[in-house]
Protein backbone atom coordinates (compact mmCIF):
# COMPACT_ATOMS: atom_id res chain seq x y z
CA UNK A 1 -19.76 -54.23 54.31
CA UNK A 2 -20.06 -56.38 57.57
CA UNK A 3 -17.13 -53.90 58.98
CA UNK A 4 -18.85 -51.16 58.13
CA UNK A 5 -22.21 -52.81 59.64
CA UNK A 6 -20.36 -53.31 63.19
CA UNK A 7 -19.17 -49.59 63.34
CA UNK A 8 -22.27 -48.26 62.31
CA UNK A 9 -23.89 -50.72 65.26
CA UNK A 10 -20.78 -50.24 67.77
CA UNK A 11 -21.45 -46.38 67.35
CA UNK A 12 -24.77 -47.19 68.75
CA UNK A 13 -23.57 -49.85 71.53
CA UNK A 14 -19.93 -48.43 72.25
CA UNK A 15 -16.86 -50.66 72.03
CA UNK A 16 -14.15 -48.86 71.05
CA UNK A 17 -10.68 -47.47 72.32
CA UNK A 18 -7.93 -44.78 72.40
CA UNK A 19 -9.36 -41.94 71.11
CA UNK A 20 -6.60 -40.45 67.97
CA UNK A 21 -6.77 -37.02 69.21
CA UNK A 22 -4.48 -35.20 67.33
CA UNK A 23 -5.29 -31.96 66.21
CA UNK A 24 -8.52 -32.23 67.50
CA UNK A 25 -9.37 -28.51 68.99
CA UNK A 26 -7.63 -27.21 66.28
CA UNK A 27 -9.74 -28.91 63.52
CA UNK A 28 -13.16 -28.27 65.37
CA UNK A 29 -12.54 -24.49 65.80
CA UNK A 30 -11.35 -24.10 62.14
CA UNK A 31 -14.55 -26.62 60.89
CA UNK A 32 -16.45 -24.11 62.36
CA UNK A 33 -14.82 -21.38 60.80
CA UNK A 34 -14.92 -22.32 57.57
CA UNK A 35 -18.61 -23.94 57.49
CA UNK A 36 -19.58 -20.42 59.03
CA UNK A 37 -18.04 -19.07 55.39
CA UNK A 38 -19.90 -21.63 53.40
CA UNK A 39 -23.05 -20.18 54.30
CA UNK A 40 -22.31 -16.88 53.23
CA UNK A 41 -23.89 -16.34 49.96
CA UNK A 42 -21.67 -13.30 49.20
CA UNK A 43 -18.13 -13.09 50.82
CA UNK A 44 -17.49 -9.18 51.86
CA UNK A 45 -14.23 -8.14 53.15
CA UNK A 46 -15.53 -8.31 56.96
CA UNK A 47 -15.91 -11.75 56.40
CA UNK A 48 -12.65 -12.34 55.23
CA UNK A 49 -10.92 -10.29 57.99
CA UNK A 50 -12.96 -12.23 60.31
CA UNK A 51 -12.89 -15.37 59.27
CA UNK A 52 -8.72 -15.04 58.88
CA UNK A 53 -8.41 -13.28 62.80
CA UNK A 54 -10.09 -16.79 64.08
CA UNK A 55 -7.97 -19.27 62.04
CA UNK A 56 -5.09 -17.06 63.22
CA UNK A 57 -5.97 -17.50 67.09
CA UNK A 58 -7.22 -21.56 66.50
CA UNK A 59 -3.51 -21.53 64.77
CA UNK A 60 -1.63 -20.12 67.55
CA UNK A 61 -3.26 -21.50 70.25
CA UNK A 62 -2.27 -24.90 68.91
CA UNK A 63 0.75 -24.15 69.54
CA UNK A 64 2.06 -23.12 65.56
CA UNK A 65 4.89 -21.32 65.30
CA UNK A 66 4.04 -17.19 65.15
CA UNK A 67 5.79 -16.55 61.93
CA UNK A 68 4.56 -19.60 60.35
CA UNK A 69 0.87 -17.90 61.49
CA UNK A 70 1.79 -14.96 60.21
CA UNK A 71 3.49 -16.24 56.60
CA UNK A 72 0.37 -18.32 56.50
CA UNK A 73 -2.73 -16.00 57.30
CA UNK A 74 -0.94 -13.31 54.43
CA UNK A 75 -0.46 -15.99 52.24
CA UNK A 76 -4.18 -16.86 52.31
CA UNK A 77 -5.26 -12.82 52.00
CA UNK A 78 -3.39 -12.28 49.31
CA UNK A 79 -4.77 -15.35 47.44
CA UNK A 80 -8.63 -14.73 48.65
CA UNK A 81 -8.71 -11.12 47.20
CA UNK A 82 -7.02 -11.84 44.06
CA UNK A 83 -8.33 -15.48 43.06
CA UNK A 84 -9.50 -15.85 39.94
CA UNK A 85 -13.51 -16.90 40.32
CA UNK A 86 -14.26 -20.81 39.59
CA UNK A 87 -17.70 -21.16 38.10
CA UNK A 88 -18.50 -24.06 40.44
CA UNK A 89 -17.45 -22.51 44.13
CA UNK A 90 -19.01 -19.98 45.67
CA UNK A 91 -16.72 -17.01 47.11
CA UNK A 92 -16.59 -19.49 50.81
CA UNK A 93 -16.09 -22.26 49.19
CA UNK A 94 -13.10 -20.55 47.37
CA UNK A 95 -11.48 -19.20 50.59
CA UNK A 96 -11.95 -22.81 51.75
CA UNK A 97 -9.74 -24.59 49.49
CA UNK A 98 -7.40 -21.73 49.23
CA UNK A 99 -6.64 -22.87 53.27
CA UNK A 100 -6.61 -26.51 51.85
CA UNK A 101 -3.96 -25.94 49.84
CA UNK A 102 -2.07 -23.38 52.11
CA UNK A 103 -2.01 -25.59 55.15
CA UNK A 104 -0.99 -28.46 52.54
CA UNK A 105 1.73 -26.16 51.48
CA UNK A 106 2.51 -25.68 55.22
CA UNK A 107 2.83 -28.96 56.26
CA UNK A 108 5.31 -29.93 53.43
CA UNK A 109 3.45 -30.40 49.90
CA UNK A 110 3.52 -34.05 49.61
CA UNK A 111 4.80 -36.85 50.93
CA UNK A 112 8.36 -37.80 50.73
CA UNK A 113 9.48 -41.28 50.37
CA UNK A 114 12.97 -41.99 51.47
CA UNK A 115 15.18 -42.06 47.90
CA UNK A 116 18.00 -44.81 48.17
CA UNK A 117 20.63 -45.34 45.24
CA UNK A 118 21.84 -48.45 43.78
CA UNK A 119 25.20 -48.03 45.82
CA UNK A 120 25.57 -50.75 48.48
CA UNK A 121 25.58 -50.39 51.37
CA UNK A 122 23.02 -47.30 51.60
CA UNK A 123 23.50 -45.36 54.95
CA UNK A 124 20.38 -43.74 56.90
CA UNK A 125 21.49 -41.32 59.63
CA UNK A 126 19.33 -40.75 62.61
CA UNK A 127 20.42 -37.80 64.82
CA UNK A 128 18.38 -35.76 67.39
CA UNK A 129 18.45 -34.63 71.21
CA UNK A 130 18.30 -37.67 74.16
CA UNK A 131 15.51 -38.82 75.40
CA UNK A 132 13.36 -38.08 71.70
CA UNK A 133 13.03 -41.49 70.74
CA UNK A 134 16.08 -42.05 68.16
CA UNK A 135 16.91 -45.82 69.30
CA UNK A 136 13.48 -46.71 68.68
CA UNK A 137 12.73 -44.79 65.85
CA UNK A 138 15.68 -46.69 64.42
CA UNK A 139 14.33 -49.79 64.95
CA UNK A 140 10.69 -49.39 64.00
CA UNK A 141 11.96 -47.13 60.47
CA UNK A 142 13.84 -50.37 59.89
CA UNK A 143 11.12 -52.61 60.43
CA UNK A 144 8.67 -50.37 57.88
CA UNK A 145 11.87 -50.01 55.16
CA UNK A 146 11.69 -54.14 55.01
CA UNK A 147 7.98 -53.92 54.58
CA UNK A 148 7.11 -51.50 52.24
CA UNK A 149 10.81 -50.74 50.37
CA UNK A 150 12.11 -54.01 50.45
CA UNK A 151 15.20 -53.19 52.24
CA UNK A 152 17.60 -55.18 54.07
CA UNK A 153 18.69 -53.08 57.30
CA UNK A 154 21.50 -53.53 59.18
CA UNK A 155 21.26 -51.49 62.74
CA UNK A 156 23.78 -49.87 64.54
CA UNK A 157 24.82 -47.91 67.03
CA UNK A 158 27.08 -44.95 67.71
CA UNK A 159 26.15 -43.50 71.26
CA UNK A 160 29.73 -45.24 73.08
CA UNK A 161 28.92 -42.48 75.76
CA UNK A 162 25.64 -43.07 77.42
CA UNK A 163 25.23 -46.43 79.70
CA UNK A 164 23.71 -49.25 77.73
CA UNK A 165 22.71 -47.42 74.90
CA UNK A 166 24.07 -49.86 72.22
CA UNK A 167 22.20 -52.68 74.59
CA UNK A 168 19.19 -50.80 73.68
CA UNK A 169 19.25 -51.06 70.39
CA UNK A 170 20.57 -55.05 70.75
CA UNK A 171 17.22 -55.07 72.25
CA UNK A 172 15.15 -53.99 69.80
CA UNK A 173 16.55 -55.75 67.28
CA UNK A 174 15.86 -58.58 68.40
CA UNK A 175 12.36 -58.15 69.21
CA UNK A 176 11.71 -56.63 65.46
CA UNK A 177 14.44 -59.58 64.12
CA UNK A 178 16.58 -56.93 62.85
CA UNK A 179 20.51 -57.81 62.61
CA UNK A 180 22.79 -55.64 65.10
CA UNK A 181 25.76 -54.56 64.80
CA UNK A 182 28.27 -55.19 67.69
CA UNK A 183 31.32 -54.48 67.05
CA UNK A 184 32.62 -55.56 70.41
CA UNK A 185 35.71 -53.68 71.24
CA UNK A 186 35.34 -51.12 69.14
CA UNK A 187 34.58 -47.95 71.34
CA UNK A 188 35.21 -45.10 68.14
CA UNK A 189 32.19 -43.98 66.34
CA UNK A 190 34.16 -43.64 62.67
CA UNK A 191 36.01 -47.13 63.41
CA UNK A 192 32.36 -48.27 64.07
CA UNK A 193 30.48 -46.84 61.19
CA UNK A 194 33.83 -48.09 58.99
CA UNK A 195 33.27 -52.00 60.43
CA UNK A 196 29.79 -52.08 59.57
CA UNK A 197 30.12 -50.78 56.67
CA UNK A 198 32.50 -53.33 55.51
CA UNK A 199 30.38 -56.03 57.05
CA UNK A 200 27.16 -54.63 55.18
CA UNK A 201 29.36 -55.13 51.89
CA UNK A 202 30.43 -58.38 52.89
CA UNK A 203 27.40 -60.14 53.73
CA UNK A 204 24.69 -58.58 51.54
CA UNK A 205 22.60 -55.31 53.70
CA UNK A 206 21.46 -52.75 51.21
CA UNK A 207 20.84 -50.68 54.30
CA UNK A 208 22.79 -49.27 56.86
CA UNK A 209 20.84 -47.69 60.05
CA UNK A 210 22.96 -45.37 62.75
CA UNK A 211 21.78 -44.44 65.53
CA UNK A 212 23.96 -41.62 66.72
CA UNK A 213 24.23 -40.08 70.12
CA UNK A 214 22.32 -37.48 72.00
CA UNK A 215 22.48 -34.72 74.62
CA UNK A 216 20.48 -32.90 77.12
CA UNK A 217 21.30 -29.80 75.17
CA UNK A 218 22.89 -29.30 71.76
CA UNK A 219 26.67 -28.52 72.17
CA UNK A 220 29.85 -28.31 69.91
CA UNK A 221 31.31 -31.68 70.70
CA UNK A 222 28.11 -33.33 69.18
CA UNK A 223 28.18 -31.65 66.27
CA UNK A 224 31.38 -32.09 65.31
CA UNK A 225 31.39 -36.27 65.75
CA UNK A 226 28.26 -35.90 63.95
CA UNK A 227 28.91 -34.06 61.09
CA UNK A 228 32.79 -36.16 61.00
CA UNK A 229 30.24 -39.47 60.81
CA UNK A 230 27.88 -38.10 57.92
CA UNK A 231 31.39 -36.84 55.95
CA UNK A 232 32.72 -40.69 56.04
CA UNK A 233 29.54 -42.57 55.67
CA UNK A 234 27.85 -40.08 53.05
CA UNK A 235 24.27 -41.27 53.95
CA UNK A 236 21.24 -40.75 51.81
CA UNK A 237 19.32 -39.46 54.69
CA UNK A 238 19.88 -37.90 58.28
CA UNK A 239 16.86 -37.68 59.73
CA UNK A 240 16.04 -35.44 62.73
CA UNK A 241 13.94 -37.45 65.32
CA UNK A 242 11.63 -34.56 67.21
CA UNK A 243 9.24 -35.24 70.21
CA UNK A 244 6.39 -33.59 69.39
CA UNK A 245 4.83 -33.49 72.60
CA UNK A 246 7.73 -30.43 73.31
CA UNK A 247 6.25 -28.24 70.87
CA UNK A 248 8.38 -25.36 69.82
CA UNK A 249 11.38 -26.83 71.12
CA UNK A 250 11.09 -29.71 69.09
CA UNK A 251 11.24 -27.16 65.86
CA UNK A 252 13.84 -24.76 67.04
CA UNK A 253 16.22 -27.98 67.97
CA UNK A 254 15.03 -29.86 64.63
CA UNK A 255 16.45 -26.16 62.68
CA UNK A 256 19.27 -25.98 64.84
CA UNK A 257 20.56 -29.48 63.55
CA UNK A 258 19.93 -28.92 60.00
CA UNK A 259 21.87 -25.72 60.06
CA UNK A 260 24.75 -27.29 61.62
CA UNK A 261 24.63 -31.04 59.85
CA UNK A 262 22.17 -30.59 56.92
CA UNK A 263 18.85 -33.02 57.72
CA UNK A 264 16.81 -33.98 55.42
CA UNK A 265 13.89 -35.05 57.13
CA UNK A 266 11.89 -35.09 60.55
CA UNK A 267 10.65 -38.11 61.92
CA UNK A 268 7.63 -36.95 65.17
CA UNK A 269 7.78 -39.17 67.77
CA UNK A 270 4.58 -39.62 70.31
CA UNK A 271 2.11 -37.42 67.66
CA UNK A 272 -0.36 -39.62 69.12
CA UNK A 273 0.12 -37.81 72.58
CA UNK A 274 0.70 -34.52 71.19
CA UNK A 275 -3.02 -33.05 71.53
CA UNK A 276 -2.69 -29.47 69.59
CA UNK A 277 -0.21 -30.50 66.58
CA UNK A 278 1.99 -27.09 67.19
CA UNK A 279 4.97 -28.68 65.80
CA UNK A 280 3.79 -30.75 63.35
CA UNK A 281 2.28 -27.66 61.58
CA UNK A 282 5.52 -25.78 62.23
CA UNK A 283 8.67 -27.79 61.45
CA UNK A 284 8.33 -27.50 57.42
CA UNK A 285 7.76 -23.54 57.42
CA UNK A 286 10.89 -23.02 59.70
CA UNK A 287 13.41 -25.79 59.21
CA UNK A 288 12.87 -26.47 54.75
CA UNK A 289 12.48 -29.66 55.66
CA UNK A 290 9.67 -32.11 55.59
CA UNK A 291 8.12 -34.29 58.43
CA UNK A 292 8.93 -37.80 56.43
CA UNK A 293 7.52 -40.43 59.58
CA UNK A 294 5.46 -39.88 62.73
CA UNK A 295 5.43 -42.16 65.63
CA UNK A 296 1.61 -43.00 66.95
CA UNK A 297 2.37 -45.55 69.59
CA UNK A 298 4.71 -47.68 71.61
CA UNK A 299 4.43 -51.19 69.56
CA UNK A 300 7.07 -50.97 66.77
CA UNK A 301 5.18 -51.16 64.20
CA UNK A 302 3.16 -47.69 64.90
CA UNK A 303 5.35 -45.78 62.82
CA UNK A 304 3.48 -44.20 60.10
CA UNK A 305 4.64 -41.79 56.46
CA UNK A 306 3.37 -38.55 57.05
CA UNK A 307 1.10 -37.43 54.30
CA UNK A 308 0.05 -33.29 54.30
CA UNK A 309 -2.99 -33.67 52.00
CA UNK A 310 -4.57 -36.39 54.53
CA UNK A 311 -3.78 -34.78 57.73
CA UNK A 312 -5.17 -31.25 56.23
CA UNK A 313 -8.40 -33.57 55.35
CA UNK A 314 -8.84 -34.58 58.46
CA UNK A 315 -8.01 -31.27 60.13
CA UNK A 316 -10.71 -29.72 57.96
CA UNK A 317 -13.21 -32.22 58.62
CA UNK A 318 -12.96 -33.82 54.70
CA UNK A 319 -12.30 -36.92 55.82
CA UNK A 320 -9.27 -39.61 54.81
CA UNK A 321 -11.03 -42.04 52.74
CA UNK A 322 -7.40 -43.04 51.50
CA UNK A 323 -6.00 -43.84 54.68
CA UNK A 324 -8.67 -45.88 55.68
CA UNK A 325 -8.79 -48.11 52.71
CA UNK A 326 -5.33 -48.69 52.98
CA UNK A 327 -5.62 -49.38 56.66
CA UNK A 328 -8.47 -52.09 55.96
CA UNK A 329 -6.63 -53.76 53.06
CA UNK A 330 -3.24 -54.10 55.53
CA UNK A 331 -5.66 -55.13 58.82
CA UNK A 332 -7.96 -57.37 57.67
CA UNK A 333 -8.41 -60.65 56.36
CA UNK A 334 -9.79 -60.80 52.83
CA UNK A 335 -10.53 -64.56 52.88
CA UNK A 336 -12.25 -64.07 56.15
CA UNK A 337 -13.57 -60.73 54.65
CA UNK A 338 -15.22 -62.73 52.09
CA UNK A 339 -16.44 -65.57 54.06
CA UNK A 340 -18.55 -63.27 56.40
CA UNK A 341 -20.30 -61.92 53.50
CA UNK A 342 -21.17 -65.08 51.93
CA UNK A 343 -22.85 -65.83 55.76
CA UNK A 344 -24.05 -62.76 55.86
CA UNK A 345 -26.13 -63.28 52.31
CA UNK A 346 -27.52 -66.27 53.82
CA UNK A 347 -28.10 -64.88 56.79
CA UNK A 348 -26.23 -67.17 58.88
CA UNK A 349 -23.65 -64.44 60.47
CA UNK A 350 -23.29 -66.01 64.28
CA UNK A 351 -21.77 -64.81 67.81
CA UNK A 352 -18.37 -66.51 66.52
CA UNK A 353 -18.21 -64.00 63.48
CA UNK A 354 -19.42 -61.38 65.38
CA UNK A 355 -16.08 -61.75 67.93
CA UNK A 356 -14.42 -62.22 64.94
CA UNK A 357 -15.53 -58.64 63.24
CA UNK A 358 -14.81 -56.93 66.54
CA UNK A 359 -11.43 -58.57 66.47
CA UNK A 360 -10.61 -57.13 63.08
CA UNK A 361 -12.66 -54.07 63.86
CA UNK A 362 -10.22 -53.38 66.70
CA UNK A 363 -7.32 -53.74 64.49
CA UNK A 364 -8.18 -50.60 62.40
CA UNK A 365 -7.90 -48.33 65.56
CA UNK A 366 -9.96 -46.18 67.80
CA UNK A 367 -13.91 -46.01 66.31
CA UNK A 368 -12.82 -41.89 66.88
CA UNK A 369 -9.76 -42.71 64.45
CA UNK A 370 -11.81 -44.13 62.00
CA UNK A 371 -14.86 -41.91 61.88
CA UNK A 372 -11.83 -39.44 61.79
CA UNK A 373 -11.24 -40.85 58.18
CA UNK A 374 -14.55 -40.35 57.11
CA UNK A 375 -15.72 -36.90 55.53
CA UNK A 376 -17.47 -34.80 58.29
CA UNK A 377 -21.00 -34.32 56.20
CA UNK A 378 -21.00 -38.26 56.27
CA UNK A 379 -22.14 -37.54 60.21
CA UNK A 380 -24.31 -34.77 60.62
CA UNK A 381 -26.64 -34.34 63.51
CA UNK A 382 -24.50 -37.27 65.10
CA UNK A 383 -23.12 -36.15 68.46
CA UNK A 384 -18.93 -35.84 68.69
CA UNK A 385 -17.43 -38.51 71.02
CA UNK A 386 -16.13 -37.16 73.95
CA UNK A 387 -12.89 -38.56 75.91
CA UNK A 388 -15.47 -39.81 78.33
CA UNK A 389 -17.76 -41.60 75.90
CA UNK A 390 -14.14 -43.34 74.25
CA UNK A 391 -13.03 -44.81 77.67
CA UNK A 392 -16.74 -46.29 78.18
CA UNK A 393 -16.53 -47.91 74.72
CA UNK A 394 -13.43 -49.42 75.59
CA UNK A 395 -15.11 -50.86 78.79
CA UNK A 396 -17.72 -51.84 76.20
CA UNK A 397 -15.57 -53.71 73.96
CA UNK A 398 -14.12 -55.69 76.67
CA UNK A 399 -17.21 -56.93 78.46
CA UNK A 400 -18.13 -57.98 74.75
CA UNK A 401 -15.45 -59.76 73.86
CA UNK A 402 -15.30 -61.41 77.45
CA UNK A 403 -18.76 -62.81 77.52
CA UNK A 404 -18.41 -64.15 74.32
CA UNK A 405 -15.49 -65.93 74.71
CA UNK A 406 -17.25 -67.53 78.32
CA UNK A 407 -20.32 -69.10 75.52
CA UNK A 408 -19.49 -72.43 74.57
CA UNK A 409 -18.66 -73.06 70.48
CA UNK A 410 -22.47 -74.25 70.29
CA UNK A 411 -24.19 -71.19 72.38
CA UNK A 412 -21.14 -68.94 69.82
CA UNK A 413 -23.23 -70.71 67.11
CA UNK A 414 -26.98 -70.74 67.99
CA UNK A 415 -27.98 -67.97 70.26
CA UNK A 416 -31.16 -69.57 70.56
CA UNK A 417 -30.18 -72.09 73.26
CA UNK A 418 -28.99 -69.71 75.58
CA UNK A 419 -31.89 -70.50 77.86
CA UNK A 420 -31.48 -68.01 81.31
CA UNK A 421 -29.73 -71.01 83.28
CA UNK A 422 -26.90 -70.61 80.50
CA UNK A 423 -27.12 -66.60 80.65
CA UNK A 424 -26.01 -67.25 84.16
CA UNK A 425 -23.18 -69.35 83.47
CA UNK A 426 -22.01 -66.83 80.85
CA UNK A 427 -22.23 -64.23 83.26
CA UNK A 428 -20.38 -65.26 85.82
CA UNK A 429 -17.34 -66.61 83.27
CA UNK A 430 -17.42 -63.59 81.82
CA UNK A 431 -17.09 -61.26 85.34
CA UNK A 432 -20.41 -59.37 84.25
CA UNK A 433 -24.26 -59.30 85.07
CA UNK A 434 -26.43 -61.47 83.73
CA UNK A 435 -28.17 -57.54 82.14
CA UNK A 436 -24.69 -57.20 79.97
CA UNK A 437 -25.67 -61.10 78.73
CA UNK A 438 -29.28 -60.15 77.85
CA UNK A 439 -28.26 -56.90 76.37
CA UNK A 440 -25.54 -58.33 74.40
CA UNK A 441 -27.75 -61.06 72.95
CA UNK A 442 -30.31 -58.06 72.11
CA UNK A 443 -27.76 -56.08 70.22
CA UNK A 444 -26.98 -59.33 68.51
CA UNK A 445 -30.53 -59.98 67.46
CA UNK A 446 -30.99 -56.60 66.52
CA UNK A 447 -27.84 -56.42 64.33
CA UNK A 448 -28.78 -59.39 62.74
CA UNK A 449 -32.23 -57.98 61.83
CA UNK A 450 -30.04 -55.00 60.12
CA UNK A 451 -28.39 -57.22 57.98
CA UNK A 452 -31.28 -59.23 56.61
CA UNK A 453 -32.44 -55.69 55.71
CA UNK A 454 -29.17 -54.45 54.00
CA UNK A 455 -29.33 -57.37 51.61
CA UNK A 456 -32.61 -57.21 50.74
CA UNK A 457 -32.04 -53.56 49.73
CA UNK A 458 -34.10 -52.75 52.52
CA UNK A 459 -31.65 -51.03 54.36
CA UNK A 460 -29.36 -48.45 54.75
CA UNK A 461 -26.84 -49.47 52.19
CA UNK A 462 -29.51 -51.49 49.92
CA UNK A 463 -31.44 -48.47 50.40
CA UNK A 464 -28.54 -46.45 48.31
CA UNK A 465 -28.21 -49.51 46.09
CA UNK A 466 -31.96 -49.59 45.11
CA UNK A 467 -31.68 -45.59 44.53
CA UNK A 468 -28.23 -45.94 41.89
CA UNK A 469 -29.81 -48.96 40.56
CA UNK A 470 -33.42 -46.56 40.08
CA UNK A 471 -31.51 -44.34 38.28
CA UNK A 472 -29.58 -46.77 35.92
CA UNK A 473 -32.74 -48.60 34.96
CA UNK A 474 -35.86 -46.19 35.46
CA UNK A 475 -37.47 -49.10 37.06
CA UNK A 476 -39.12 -47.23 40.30
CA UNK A 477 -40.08 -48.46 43.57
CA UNK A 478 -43.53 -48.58 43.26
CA UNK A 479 -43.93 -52.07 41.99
CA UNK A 480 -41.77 -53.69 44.65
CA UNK A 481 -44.33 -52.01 47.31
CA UNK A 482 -47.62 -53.80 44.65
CA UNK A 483 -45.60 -57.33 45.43
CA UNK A 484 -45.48 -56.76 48.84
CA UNK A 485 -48.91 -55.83 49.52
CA UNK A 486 -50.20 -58.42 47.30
CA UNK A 487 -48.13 -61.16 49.67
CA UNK A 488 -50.16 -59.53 52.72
């Protein structure tokens, strides 16, 4: 509740970072599309034709493959004229989850774990052009397969051509605290895969990671070491490691590899740069084989299992409810969690907690990310964030933050004290004007007013909780208003 308080409150007084823009001009021209069917109380076939020629162009101009466009759109005819009628859509709404399930469809079906057997060691190849990502896709897919499959990785690496490629991975390993594997003097990539092998067998990984070299440009020689390494070291996966942010190329390399090796899975690296999602909604339809893990950032753990039904959600403005519960429950601290709402009952929630909830806030991403999640009728008559309107929040949240941490633990805990003498201390420790001091303090007093209100029922959510609990008892309103006016 209190997180949901601050974004509701930082939405008002911005403090909030990089904006997750992925897919964005795509979703808002096909939103519009489809809410324009919605309203149609009878679907003819010139809305239909219509409706399909500008998901068509919203699909190609993000960059989607034209064959996948064209696969797709016919698909989604053929399916609107014949579907059966359900009772409880109306002829928009149908054509509306018909592209649901299409672009699901598109985008892979579901999500695929990686499958492991009970052999030991288990090998994971990762192959792809230079310059993708591979060495660090390595490292943070090993990081994620200790955390959520309770694996025990071993990394190595296979790239004896390029300079200080092997260091690379050294590197990361050791700032994940993933084991390498040396093997000094060995300079073969069989006799390397072979050693650790036997030393995965010998001291206990379940896991073997290879990171195998890349070119410029996909040539014979590569192949063949490649395809020599997956016939000794049988792995369970070989995963094709795609920049996303080259569009088309990324798919037409990621369907050249699995016809000459046999991949079974893509893993996009920078999604979180790629702005139209071209590839993304194109690598499944042309190369059979699903996007498994997409890279959203630098830090090693932004690595992320790429899940169709959300990302069509999201595209389509239903929201990711999903994503963002599991986000919370990984982010934030339940004890703490807890804690505030106890204060927050009493209504003793102070400047401390309130760094605190931005603190954790910040943790859960970009306010844009996490509205994102949220199912687009949640926000109506809200205006859209622009880039513009992200980069100020940011500035926001750091001023915040800042002139916070220049109060003293007893100004953090009664705001009351901090007579203007002190608001010009705080000011100048901070870097800001004493205005950002007296505004902050406003937004403060103001939020805590909010609060009082929500658990009284008085507010926005006790408002909802006094309708369900209306409902459930037949006990109305009208004699909490009698009370009130007889205490006046």
């Amino acid at each position: 509740m209190a997180l949901a308080t601050l974004m509701v409150h930082q939405a008002e007084y911005p403090g909030f970072g990089i904006c997750w823009n992925m897919f964005d001009a795509l979703s808002d021209k096909l939103k519009k599309v489809l809410k324009d069917l919605r309203g149609e109380g009878r679907l003819t076939a010139e809305h239909l034709d219509l409706a399909l020629r500008e998901i068509r162009i919203a699909l190609l101009e993000a960059d989607v493959n034209f064959k996948v466009v064209k696969d797709f759109i016919e698909r989604v005819r053929s399916k609107a004229v014949g579907q059966e009628v359900m009772q409880q859509l109306s002829p928009g709404q149908q054509v509306v989850k018909i592209v649901y399930d299409e672009m699901v469809e598109m985008l892979g079906g579901t999500s695929s774990r990686l499958i492991f057997t009970s052999r030991r060691p288990n090998s994971v190849m990762i192959v792809g052009l230079q310059g993708s990502g591979k060495t660090t896709s390595t490292g943070k897919l090993s990081m994620w397969l200790q955390k959520n499959q309770d694996r025990n990785p071993l990394l190595l690496s296979v790239d004896v051509y390029r300079p200080a490629a092997r260091d690379q991975l050294a590197v990361i390993g050791k700032a994940i605290g993933m084991p390498v594997f040396e093997g000094q003097g060995i300079n073969d990539p069989i006799e390397l895969c072979r050693a650790a092998r036997l030393h995965c067998e010998q001291v206990g990984f379940d896991t073997l990671m290879i990171d195998t070299a890349g070119r410029l440009h996909i040539d014979d020689a590569l192949m063949d070491e490649l395809q020599r390494i997956k016939q000794e070291m049988q792995p369970v996966e070989t995963l094709f490691v795609a920049d996303a942010m080259t569009g088309q190329d990324a798919v037409k390399s990621a369907k050249e590899f699995h016809d000459r090796i046999g991949t079974t899975g893509v893993i996009l690296t920078k999604m979180d740069g790629d702005a139209r999602g071209g590839a993304a909604l194109s690598v499944k339809e042309v190369t059979g084989q699903p996007i498994k893990f997409v890279g959203v950032g630098e830090k090693y753990d932004a690595l992320e299992p790429f899940y169709p039904e959300r990302i069509v959600s999201r595209i389509l403005g239903m929201g990711d409810v999903l994503s963002l519960i599991e986000k919370v429950q990984s982010e934030v601290d339940e004890k703490k969690a807890l804690e505030l709402q106890e204060k927050m009952e009493r209504n003793a929630f102070t400047l401390e907690d309130y760094r605190d909830q931005l603190s954790q806030v910040k943790k859960l991403g970009s306010l844009d990310s996490i509205l994102s999640m949220l199912p687009g009728d949640m926000f109506k008559g809200m205006p859209k964030l622009t880039p513009e309107m992200t980069a100020q929040m940011e500035v926001e949240l750091k001023r915040t933050e800042a002139i916070i941490n220049s109060m003293t633990s007893t100004e953090r805990e009664d705001h009351l004290i901090i007579n203007p003498s002190r608001r010009r201390r705080i000011a100048m420790g901070s870097g800001t004007k004493i205005n950002d001091v007296n505004k902050l303090l406003k937004q403060y007093a103001e939020m805590k007013i909010v609060m009082k209100q929500m658990m009284e029922g008085e507010g926005m959510m006790g408002g909802l909780r006094g309708k369900v609990a209306r409902k459930l008892t037949g006990i109305g309103s009208k004699r909490k208003k009698v009370k009130k006016k007889k205490r006046r």
